[in-house]
Structures are given as structure tokens and as C-alpha cells.
C-alpha atoms as a PDB file:
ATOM      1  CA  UNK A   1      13.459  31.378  -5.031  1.00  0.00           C
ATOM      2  CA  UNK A   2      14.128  27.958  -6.155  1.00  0.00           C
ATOM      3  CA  UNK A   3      12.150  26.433  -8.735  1.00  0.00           C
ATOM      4  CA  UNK A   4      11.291  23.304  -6.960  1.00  0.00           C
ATOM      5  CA  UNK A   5       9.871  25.244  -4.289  1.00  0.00           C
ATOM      6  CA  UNK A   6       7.650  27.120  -6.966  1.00  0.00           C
ATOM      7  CA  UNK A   7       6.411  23.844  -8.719  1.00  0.00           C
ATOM      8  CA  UNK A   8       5.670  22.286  -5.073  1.00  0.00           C
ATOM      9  CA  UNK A   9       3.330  25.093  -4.440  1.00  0.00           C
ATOM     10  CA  UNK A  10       1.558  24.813  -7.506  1.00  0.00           C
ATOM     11  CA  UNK A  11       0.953  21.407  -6.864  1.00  0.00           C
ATOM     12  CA  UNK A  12      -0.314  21.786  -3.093  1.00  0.00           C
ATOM     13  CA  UNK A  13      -2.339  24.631  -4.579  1.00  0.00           C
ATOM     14  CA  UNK A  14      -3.861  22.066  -7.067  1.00  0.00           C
ATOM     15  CA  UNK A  15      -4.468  19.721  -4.710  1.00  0.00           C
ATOM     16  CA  UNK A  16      -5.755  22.317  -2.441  1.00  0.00           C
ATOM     17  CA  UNK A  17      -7.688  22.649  -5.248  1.00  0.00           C
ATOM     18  CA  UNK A  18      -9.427  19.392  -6.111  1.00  0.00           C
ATOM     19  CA  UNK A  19      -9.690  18.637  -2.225  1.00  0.00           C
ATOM     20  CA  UNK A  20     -12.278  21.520  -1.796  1.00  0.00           C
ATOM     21  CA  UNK A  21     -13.716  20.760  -5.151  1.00  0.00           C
ATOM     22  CA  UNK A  22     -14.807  17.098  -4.806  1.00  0.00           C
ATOM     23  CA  UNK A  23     -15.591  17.357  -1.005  1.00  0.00           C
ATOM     24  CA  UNK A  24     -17.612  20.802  -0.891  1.00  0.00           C
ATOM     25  CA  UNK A  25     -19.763  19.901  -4.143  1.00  0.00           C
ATOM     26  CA  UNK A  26     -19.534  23.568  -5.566  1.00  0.00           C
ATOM     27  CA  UNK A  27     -18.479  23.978  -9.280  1.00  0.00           C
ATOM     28  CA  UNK A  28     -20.167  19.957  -9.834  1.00  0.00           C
ATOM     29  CA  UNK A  29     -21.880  21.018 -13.015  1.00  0.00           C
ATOM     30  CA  UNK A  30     -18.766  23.267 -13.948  1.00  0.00           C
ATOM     31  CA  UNK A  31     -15.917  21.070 -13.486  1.00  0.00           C
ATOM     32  CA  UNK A  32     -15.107  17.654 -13.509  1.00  0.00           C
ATOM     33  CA  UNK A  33     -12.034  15.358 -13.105  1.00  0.00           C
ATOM     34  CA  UNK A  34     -10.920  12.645 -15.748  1.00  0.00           C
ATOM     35  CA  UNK A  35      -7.856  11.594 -14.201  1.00  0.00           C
ATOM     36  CA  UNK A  36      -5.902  13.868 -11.999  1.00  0.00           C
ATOM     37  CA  UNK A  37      -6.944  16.462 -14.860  1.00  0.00           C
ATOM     38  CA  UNK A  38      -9.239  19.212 -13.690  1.00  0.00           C
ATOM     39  CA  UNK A  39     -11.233  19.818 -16.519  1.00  0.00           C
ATOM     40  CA  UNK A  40     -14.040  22.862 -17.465  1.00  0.00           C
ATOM     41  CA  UNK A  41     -17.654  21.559 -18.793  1.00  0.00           C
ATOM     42  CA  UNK A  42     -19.598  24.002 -20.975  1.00  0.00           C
ATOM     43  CA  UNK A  43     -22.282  23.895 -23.446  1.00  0.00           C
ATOM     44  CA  UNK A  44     -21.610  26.955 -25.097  1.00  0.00           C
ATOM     45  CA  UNK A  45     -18.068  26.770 -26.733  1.00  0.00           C
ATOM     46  CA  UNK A  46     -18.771  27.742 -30.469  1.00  0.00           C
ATOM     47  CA  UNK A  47     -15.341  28.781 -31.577  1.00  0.00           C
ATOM     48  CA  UNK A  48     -14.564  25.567 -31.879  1.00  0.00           C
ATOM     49  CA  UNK A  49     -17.108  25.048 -34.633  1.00  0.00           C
ATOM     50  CA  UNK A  50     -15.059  26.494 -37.538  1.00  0.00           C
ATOM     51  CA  UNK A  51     -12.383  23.302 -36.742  1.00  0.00           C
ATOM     52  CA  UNK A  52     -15.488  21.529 -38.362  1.00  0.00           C
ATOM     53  CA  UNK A  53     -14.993  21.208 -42.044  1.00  0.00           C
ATOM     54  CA  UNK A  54     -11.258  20.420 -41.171  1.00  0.00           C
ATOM     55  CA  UNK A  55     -12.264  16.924 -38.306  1.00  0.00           C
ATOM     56  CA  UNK A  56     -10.586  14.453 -41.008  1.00  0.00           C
ATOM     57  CA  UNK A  57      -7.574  16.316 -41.664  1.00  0.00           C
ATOM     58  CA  UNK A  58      -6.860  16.694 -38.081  1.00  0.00           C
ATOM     59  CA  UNK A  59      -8.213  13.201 -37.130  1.00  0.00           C
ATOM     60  CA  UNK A  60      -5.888  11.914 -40.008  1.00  0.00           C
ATOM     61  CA  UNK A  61      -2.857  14.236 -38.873  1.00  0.00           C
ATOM     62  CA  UNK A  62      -3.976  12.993 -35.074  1.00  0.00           C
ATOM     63  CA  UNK A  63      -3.640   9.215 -35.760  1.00  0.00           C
ATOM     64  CA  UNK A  64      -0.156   9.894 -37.640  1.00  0.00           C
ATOM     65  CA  UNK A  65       1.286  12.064 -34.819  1.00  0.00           C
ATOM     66  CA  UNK A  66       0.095   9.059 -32.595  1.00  0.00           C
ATOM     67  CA  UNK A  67       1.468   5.793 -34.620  1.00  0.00           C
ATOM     68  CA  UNK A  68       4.859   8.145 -34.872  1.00  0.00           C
ATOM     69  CA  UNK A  69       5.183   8.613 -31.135  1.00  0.00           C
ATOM     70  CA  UNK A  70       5.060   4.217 -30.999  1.00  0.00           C
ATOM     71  CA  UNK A  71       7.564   4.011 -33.841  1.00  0.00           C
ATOM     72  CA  UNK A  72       9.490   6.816 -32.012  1.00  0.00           C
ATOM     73  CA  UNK A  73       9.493   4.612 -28.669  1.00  0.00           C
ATOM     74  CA  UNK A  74       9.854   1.380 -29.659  1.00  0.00           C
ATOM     75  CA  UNK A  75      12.977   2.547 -31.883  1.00  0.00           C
ATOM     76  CA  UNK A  76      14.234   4.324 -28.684  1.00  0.00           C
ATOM     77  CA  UNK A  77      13.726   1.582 -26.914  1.00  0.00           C
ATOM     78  CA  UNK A  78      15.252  -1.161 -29.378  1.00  0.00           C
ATOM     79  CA  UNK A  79      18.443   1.688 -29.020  1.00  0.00           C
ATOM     80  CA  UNK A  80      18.632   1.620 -25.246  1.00  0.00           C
ATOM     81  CA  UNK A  81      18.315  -2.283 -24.991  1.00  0.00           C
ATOM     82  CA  UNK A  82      21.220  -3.062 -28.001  1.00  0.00           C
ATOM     83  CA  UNK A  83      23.567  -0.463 -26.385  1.00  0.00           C
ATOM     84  CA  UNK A  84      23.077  -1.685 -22.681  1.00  0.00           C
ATOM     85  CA  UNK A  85      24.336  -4.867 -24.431  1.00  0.00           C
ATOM     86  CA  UNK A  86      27.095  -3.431 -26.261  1.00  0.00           C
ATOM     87  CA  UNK A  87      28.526  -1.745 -23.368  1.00  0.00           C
ATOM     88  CA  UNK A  88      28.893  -4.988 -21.258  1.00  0.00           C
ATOM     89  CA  UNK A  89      30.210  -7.035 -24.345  1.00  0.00           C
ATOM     90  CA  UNK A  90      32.600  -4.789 -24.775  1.00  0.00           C
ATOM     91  CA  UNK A  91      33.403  -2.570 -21.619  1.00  0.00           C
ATOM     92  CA  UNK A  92      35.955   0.201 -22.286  1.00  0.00           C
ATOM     93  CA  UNK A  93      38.991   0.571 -20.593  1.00  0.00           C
ATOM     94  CA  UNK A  94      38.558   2.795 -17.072  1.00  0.00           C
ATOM     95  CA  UNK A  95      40.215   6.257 -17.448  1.00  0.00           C
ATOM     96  CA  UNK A  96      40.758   9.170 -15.765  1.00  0.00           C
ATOM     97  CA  UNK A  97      39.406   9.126 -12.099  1.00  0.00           C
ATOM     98  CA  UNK A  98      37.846   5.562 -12.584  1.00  0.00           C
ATOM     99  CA  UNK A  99      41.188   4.498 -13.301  1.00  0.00           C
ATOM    100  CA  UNK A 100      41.591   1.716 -10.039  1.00  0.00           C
ATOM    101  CA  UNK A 101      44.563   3.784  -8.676  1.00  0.00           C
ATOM    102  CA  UNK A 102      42.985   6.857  -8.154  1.00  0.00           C
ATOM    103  CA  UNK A 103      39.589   5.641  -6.761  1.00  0.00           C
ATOM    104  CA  UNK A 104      41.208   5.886  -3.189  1.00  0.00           C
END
């Protein structure tokens, strides 16, 4: 089977999904939506409480993942921009099948 096929019927399934979700009611105090993210509400999630004595290491590593993903960006974006320029300043000569005699 081909894998667009698969990921289309995941995503009908998930909108399947939300569709009976949000217009039946059920599951309101279980799950909610931020987004087009289905998300789970609980209370009663303790394993989570050992991350505890670690929240400013992680907030600290969070923030530096985040300002590296903008540097990452804006430097890929800086590249794309100066090389779109490049290319029509100086435009290399056609070979191969763009050559204009073999085009026909």
C-alpha cells in the first residue's frame, strides 16, 4: 500500500476523531484541543514529579534549544536569500539537456 494512502487515513481517522469529540460532548473533562492538537487532561500524573529538582536545567536547556532554532533560521534564511542572488548575478552556462539545442 502506498504511504500516502496510509497517512490520509490517519488523518480522516483524526478528524473522524475530533468531529465526534467536540460535537457528541463525551471525553469533555478528559480531552481537550489546543490547536488542532488533541490533548489528554489528568490530575493524577506523578511520574512527572521526579523532573522537579531538575525545572531550571531543563528550562535553561529549553530556552537555548529555542534561541538556537532562530539563529538556525535566520542563518538559513540569510543563505537562501544571498544565493538566490548569486545565481542570477552570475547564471551558469546551460549544459546538458538545458543546452537550447536539445530542448526541442
Amino acid at each position: 500500500m502506498d504511504w500516502t494512502l496510509i497517512v490520509a487515513f490517519l488523518i480522516v481517522t483524526y478528524i473522524l476523531a475530533v468531529a465526534y469529540v467536540r460535537k457528541t460532548g463525551r471525553f469533555g473533562d478528559h480531552i481537550g484541543f489546543y490547536g488542532p492538537i488533541m490533548m489528554i487532561r489528568t490530575t493524577k500524573v506523578r511520574i512527572f514529579d521526579i523532573f522537579v529538582p531538575y525545572s531550571r536545567v531543563l528550562r535553561a536547556y529549553g530556552t537555548f534549544g529555542v534561541v538556537m532554532v532562530v539563529i538556525a533560521a535566520v542563518l538559513m534564511t540569510l543563505l537562501l536569500v544571498l544565493s538566490f542572488r548569486l545565481t542570477l548575478l552570475v547564471q551558469p552556462e546551460p549544459t546538458g539537456i538545458y543546452k537550447p539545442q536539445n530542448i526541442l
